[in-house]
C-alpha atoms as a PDB file:
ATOM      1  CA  UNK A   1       0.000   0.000   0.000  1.00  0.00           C
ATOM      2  CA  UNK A   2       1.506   3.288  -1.110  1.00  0.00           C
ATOM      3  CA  UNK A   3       0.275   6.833  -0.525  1.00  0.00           C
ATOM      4  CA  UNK A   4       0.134   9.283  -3.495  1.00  0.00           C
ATOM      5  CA  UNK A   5       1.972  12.698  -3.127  1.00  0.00           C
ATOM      6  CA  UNK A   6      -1.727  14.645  -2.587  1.00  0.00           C
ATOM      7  CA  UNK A   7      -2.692  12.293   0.284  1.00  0.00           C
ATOM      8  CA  UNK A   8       0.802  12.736   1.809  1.00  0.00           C
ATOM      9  CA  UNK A   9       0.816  16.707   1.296  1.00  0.00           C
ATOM     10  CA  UNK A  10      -2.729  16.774   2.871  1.00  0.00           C
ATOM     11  CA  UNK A  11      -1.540  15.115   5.888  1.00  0.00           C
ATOM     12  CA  UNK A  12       1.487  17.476   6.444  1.00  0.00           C
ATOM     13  CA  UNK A  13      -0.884  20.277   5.757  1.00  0.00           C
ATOM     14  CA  UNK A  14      -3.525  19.311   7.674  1.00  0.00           C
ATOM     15  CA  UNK A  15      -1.720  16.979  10.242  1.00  0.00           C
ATOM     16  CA  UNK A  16      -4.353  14.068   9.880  1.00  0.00           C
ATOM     17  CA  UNK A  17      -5.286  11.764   7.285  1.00  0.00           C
ATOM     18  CA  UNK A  18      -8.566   9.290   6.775  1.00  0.00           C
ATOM     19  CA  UNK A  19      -8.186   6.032   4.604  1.00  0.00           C
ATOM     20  CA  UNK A  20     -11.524   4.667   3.927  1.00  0.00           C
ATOM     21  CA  UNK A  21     -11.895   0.879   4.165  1.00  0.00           C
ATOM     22  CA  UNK A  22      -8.554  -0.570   4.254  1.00  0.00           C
ATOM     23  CA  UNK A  23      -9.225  -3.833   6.635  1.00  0.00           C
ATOM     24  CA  UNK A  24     -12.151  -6.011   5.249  1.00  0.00           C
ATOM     25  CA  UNK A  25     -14.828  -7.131   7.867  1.00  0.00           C
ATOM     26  CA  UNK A  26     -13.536 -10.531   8.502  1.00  0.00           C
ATOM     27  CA  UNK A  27     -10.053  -9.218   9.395  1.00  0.00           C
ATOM     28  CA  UNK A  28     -11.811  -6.852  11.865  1.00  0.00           C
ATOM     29  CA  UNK A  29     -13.661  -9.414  13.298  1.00  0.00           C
ATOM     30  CA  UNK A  30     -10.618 -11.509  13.833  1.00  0.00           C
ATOM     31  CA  UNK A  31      -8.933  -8.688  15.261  1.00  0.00           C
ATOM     32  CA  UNK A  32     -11.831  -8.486  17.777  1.00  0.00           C
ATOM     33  CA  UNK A  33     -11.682 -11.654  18.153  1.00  0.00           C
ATOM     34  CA  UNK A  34      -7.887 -11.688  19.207  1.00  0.00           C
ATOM     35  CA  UNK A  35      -8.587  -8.549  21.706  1.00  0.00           C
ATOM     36  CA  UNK A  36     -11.540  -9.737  23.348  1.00  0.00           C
ATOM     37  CA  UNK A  37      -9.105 -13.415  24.116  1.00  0.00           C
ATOM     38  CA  UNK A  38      -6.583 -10.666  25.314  1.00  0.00           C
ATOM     39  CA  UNK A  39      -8.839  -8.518  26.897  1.00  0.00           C
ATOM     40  CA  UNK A  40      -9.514 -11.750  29.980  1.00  0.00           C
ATOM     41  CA  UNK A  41      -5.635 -11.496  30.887  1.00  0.00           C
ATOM     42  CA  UNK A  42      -4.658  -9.494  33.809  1.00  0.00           C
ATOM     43  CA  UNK A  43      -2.041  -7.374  34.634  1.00  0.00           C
ATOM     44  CA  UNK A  44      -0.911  -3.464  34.146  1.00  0.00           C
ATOM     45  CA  UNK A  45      -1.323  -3.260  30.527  1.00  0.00           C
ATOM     46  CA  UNK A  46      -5.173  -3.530  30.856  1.00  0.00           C
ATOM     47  CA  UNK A  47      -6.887  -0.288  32.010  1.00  0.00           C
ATOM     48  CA  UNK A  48     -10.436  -0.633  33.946  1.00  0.00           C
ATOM     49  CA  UNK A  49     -12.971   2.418  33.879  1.00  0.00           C
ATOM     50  CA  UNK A  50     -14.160   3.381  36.621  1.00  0.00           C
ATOM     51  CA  UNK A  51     -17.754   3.543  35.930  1.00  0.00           C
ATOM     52  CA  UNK A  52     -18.286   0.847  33.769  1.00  0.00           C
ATOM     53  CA  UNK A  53     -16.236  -1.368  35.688  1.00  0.00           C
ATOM     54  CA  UNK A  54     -14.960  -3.297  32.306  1.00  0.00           C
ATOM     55  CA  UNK A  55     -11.551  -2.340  30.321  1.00  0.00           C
ATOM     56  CA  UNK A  56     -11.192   0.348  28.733  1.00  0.00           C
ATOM     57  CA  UNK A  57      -7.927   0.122  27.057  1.00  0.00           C
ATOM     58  CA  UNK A  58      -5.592  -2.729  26.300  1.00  0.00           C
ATOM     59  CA  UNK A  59      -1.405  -1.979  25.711  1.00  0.00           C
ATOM     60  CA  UNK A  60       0.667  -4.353  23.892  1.00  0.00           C
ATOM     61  CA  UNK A  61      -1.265  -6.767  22.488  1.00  0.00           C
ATOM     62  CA  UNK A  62       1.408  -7.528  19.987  1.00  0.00           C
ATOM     63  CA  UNK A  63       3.020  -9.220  22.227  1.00  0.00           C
ATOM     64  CA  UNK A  64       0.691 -11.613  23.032  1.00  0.00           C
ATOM     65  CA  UNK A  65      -1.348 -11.859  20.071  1.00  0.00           C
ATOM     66  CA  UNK A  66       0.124 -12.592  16.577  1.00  0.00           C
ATOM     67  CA  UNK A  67      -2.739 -11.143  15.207  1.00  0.00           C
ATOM     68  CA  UNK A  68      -1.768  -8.273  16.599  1.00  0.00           C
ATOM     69  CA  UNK A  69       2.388  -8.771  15.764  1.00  0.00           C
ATOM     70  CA  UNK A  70       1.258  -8.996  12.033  1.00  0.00           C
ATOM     71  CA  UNK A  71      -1.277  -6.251  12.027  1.00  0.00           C
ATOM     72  CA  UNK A  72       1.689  -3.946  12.700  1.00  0.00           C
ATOM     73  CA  UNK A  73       3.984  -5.036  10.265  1.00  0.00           C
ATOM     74  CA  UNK A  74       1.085  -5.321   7.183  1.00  0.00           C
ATOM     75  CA  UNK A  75       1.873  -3.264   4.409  1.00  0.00           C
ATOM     76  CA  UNK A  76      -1.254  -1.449   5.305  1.00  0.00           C
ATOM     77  CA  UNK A  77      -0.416   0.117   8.414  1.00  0.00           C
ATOM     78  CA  UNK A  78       3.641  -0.071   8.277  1.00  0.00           C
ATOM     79  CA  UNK A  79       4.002   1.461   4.578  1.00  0.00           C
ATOM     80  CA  UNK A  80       2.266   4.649   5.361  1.00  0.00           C
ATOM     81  CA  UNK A  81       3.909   5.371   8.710  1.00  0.00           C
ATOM     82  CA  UNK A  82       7.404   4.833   7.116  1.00  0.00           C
ATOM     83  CA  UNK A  83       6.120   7.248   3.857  1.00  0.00           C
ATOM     84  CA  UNK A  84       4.650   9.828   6.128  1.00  0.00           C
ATOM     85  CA  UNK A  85       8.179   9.835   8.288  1.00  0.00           C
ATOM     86  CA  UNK A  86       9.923   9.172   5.458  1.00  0.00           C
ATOM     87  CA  UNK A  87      12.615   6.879   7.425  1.00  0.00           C
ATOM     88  CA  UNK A  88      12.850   3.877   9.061  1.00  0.00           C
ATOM     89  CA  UNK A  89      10.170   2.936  11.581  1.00  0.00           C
ATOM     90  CA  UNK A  90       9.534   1.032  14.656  1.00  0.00           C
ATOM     91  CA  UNK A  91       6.451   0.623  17.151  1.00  0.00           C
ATOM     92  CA  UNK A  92       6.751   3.004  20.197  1.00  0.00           C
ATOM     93  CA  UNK A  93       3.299   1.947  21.408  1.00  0.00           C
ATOM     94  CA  UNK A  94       0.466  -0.217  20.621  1.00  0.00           C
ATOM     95  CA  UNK A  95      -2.772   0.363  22.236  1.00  0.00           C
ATOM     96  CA  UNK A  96      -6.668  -0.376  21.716  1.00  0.00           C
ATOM     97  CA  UNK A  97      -9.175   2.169  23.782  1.00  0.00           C
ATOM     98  CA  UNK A  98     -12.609   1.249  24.333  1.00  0.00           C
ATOM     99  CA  UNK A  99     -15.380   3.406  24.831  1.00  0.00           C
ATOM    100  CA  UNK A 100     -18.805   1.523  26.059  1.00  0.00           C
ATOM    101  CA  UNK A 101     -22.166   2.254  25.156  1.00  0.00           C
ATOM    102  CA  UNK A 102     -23.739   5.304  26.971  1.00  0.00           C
ATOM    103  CA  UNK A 103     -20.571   6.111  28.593  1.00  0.00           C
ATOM    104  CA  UNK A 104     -19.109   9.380  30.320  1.00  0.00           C
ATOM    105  CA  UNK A 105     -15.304   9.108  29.577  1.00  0.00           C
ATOM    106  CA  UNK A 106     -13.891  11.457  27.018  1.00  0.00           C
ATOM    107  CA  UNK A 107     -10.651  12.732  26.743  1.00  0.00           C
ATOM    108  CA  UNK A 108      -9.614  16.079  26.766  1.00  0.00           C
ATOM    109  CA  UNK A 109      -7.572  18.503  24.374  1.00  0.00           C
ATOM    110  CA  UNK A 110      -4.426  17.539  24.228  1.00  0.00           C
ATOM    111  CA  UNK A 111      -1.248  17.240  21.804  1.00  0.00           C
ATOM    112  CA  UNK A 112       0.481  13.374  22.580  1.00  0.00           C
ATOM    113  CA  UNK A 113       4.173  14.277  21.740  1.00  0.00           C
ATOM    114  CA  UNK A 114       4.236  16.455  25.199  1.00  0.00           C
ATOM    115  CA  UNK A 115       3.414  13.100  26.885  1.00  0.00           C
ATOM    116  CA  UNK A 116       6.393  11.245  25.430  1.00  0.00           C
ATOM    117  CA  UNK A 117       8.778  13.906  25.987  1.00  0.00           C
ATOM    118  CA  UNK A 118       8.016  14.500  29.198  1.00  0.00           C
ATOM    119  CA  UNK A 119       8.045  10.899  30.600  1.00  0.00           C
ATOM    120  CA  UNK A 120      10.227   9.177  27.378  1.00  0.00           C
ATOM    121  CA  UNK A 121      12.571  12.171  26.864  1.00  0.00           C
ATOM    122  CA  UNK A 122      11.842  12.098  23.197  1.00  0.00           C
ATOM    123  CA  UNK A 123      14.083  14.561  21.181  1.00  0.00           C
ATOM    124  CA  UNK A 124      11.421  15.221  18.872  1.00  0.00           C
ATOM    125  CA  UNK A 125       7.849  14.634  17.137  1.00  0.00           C
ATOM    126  CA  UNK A 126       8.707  11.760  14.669  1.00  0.00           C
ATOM    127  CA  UNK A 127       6.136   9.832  15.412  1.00  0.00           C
ATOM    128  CA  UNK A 128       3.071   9.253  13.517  1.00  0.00           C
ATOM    129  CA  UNK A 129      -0.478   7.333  15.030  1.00  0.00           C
ATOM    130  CA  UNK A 130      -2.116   4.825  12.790  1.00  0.00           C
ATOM    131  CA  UNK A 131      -5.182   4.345  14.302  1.00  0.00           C
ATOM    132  CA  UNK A 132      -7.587   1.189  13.335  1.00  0.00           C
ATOM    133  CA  UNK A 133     -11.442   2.019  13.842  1.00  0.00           C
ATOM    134  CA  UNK A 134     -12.330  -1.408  15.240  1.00  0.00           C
ATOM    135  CA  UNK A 135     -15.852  -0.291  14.884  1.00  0.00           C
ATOM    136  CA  UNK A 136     -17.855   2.694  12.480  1.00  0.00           C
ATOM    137  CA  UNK A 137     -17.230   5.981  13.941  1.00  0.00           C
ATOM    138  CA  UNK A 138     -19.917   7.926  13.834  1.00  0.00           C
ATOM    139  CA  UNK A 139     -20.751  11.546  15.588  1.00  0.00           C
ATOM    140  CA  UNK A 140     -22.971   9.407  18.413  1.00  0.00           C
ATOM    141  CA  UNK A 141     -20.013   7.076  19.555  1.00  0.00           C
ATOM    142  CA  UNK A 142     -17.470   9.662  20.776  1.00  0.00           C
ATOM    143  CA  UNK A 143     -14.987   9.832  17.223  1.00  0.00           C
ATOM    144  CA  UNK A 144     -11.644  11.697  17.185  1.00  0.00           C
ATOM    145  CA  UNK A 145     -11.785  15.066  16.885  1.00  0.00           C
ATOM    146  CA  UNK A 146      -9.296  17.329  16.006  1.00  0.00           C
ATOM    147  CA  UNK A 147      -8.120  21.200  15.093  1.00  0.00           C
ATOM    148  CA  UNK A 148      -7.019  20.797  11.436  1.00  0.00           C
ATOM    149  CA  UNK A 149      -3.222  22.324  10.793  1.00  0.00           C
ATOM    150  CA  UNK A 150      -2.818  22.997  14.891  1.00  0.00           C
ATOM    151  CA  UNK A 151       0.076  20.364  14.607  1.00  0.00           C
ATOM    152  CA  UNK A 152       1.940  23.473  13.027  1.00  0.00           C
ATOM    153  CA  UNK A 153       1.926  25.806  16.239  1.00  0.00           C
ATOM    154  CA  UNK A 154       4.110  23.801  17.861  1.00  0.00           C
ATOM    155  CA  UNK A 155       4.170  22.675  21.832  1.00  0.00           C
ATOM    156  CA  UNK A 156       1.211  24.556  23.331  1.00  0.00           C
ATOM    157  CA  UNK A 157       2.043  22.938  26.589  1.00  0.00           C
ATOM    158  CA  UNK A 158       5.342  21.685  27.834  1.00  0.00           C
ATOM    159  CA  UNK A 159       4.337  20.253  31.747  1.00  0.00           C
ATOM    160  CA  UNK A 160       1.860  18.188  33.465  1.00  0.00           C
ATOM    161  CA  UNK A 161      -0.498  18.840  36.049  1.00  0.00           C
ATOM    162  CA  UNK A 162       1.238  18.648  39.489  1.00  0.00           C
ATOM    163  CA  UNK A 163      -1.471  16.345  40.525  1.00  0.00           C
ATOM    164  CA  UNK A 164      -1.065  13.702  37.702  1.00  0.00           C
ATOM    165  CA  UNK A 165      -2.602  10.359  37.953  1.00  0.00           C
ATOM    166  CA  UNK A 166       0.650   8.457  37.593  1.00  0.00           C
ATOM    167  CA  UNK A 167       4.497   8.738  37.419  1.00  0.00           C
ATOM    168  CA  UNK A 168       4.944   6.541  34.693  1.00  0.00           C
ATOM    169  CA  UNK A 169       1.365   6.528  32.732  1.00  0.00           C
ATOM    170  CA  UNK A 170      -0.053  10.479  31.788  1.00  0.00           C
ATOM    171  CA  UNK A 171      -3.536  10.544  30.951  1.00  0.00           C
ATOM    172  CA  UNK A 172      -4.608  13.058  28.651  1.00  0.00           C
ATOM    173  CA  UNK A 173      -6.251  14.969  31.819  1.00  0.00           C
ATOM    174  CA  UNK A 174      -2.606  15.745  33.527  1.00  0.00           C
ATOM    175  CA  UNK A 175      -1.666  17.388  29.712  1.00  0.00           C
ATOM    176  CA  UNK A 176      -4.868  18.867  29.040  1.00  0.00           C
ATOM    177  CA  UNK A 177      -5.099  21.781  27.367  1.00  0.00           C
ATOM    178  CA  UNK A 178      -7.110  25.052  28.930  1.00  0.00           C
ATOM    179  CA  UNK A 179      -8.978  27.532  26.524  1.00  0.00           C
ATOM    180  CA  UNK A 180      -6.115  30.210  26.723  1.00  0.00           C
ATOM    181  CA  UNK A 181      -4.226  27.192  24.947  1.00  0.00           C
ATOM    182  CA  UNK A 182      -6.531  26.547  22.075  1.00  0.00           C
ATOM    183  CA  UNK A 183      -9.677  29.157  22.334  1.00  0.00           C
ATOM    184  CA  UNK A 184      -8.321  31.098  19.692  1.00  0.00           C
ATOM    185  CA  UNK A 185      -6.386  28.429  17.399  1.00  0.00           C
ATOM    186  CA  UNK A 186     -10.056  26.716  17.644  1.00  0.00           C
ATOM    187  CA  UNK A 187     -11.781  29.980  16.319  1.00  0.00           C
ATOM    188  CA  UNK A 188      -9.087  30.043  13.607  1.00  0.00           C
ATOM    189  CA  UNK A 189      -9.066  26.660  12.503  1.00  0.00           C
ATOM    190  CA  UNK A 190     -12.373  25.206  13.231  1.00  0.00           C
ATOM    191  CA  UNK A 191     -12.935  21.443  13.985  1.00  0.00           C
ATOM    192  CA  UNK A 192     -13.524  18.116  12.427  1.00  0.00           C
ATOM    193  CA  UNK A 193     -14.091  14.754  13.621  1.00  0.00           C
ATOM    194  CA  UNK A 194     -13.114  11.684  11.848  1.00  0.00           C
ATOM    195  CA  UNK A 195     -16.141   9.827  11.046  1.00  0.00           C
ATOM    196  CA  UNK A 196     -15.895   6.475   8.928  1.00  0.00           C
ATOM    197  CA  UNK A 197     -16.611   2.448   8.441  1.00  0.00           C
ATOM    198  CA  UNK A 198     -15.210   0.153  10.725  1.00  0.00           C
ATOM    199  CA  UNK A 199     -11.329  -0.522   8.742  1.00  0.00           C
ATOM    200  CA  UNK A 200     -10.997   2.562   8.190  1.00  0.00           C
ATOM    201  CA  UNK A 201      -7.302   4.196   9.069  1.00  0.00           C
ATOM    202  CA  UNK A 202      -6.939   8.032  10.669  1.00  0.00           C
ATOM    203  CA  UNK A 203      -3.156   8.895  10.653  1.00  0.00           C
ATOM    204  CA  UNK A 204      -2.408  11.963  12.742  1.00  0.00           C
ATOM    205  CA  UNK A 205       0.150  13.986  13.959  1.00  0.00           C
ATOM    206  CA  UNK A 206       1.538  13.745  17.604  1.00  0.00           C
ATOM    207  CA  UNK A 207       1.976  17.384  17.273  1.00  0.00           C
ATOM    208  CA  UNK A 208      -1.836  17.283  16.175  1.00  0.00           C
ATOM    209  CA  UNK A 209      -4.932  18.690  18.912  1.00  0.00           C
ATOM    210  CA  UNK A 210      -6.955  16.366  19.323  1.00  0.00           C
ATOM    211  CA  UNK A 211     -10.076  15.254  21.611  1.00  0.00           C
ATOM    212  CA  UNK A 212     -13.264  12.772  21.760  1.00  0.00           C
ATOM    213  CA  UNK A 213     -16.317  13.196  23.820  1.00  0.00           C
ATOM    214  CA  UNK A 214     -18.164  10.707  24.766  1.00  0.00           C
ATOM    215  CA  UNK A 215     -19.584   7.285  23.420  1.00  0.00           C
ATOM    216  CA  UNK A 216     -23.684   8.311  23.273  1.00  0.00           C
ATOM    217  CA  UNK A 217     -24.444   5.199  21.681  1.00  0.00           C
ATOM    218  CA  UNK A 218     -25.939   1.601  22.417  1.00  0.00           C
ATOM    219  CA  UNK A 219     -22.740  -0.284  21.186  1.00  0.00           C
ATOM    220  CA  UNK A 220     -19.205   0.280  22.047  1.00  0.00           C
ATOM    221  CA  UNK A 221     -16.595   2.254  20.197  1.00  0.00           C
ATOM    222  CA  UNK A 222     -13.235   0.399  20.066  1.00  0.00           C
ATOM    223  CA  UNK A 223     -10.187   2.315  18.516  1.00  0.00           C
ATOM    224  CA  UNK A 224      -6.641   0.798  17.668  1.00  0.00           C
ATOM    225  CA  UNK A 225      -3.774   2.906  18.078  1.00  0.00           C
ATOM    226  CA  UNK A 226      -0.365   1.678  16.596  1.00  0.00           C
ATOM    227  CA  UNK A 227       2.624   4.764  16.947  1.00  0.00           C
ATOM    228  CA  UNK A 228       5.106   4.418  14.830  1.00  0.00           C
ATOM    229  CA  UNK A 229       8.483   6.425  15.832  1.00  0.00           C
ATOM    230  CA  UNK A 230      11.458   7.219  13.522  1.00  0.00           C
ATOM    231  CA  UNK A 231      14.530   4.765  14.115  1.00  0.00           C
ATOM    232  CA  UNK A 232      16.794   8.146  14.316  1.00  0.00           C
ATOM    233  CA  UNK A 233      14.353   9.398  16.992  1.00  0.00           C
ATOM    234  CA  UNK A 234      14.936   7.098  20.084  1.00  0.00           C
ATOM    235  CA  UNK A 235      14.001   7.789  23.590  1.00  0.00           C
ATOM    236  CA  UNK A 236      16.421   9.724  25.540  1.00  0.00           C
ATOM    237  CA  UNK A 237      16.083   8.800  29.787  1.00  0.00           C
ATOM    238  CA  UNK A 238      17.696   6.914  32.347  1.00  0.00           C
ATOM    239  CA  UNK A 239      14.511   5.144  33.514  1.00  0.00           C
ATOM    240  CA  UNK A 240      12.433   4.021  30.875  1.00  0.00           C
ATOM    241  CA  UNK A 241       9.460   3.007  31.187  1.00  0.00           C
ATOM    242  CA  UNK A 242       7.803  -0.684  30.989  1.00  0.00           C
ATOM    243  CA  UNK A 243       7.849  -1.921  27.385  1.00  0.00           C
ATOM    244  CA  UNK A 244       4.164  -2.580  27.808  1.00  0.00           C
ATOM    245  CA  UNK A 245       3.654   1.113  27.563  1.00  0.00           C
ATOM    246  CA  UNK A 246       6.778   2.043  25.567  1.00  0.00           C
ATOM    247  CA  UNK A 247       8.316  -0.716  23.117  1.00  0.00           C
ATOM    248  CA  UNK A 248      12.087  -0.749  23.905  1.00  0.00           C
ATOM    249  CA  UNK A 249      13.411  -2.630  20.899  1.00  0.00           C
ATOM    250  CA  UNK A 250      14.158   0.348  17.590  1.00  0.00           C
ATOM    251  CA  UNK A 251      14.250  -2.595  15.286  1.00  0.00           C
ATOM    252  CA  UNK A 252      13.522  -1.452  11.997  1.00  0.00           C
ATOM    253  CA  UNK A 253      10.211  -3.295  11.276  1.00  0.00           C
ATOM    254  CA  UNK A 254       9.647  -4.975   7.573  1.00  0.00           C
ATOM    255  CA  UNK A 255       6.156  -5.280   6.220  1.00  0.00           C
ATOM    256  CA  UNK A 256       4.523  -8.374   5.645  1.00  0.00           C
ATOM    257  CA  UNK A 257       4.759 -10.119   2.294  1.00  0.00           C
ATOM    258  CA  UNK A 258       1.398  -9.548   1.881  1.00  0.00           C
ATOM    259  CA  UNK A 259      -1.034  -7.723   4.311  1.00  0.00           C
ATOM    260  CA  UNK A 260      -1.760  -9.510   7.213  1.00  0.00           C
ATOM    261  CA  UNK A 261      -0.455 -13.663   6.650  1.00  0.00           C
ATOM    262  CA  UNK A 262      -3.342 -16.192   6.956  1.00  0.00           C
ATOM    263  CA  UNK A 263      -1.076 -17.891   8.976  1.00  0.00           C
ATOM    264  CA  UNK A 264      -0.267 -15.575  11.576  1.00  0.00           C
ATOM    265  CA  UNK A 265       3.754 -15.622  12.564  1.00  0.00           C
ATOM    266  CA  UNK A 266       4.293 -16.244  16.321  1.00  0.00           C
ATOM    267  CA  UNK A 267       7.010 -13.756  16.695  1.00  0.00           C
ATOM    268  CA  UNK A 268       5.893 -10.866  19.382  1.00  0.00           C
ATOM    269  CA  UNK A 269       6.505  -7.471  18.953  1.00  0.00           C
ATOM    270  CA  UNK A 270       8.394  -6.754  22.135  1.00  0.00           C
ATOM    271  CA  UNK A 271       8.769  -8.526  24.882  1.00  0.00           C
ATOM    272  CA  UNK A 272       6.472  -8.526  28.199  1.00  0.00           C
ATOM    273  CA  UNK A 273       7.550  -7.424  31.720  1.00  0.00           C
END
């Protein structure tokens, strides 16, 4: 799968991309499939909500589903990260985030890079999020949402909220961004959301704003996230974090001879803590 030079100048201009219909339905359903098996484990890399009591965000699954270690090297989703960062790639995170039906969890304004710098030390915003819609996104189920171009303006906020939920995991919450942040960039560039079928890919900018609110609907809205970072664009810190949240091997990745195998390979992405 190869992008055209229009699709790639729109994303730099506009810091997001949508790809309509790149996974068929039976590879989403055996993607579901893989993260519902997952999704019974236990352990750090499985997030509970609060209300809901039932997860609401899985990390790593490539490394304990090959479904999931060949999703992110298919031509599909690895092609366009490398084209887009024009370099080598590897994954820097891998996660799913679930939204149930009639929820109240949305996530707040925020730009991702400032998360990895501050608890990664990443030099810069090489990264690129390929994001999987596991299900349609629609504007009832809490879609992305972002400020088209605002990925140009740079850092709009550099620290974290002295009450953060966690040393080594920062919710969008502890980065938010206020309204003297993105009142007037919001009045200036508008906003969109990124509304399509279920295997459909929305590549976006770490440096991109971006938001949901929440899931208003009677079925649940799962999103994959796979970040790709540039191999010349490693984290720089003396305590890393867990590979579950932050993959700690820059192997250049390969695609997939052909999309995702019909035999999946058993190698894991990572490796567990």
């Amino acid at each position: 799968m190869q992008l055209n030079a229009s699709q790639i100048d729109a994303y730099h201009e506009n810091g997001y991309l949508i790809l309509p219909s790149v996974f068929d339905e039976a590879e989403i359903n055996s993607l579901l499939d893989a993260m519902n098996r997952d999704s019974k484990g236990s352990g750090p890399h499985r997030i509970i909500d609060d209300d809901s009591q039932e997860f609401a965000a899985l990390y790593a699954s490539q490394q304990r589903m090959p479904e999931f270690s060949d999703l992110v090297r298919s031509a599909r989703m690895l092609c366009v990260a490398q084209a887009l960062l024009n370099d080598d790639v590897y994954l820097y995170q891998l996660k799913i985030n679930v939204k149930s039906r009639f929820g109240r969890s949305r996530v707040s304004w925020h730009q991702d890079y400032v998360a990895w710098k501050i608890a990664d030390g990443l030099p810069d915003a090489k990264l690129v999020n390929v994001a999987l819609l596991l299900d349609d996104s629609t504007e009832f189920n809490g879609p992305l949402l972002f400020v088209p171009g605002s990925h140009t303006v740079g850092v709009l906020r550099g620290d974290r909220d002295d009450a953060a939920s966690g040393e080594r995991h920062l919710d969008p919450d502890d980065i938010a961004l206020q309204f003297e942040h993105i009142g007037e960039l919001i009045s200036q560039r508008g906003m969109t959301s990124a509304q399509a079928p279920a295997g459909s890919l929305v590549l976006f900018s770490p440096q991109l704003v971006h938001s949901s609110a929440p899931n208003m609907s009677a079925t649940p809205r799962r999103l994959l996230i796979a970040t790709y970072n540039s191999c010349s664009n490693l984290p720089r810190t003396k305590t890393p974090r867990p590979n579950y949240l932050v993959n700690d091997d820059p192997t250049p990745l390969r695609p997939l001879a052909d999309g995702l195998s019909e035999t999946p390979e058993k190698m894991a992405i990572g490796s567990a803590r």
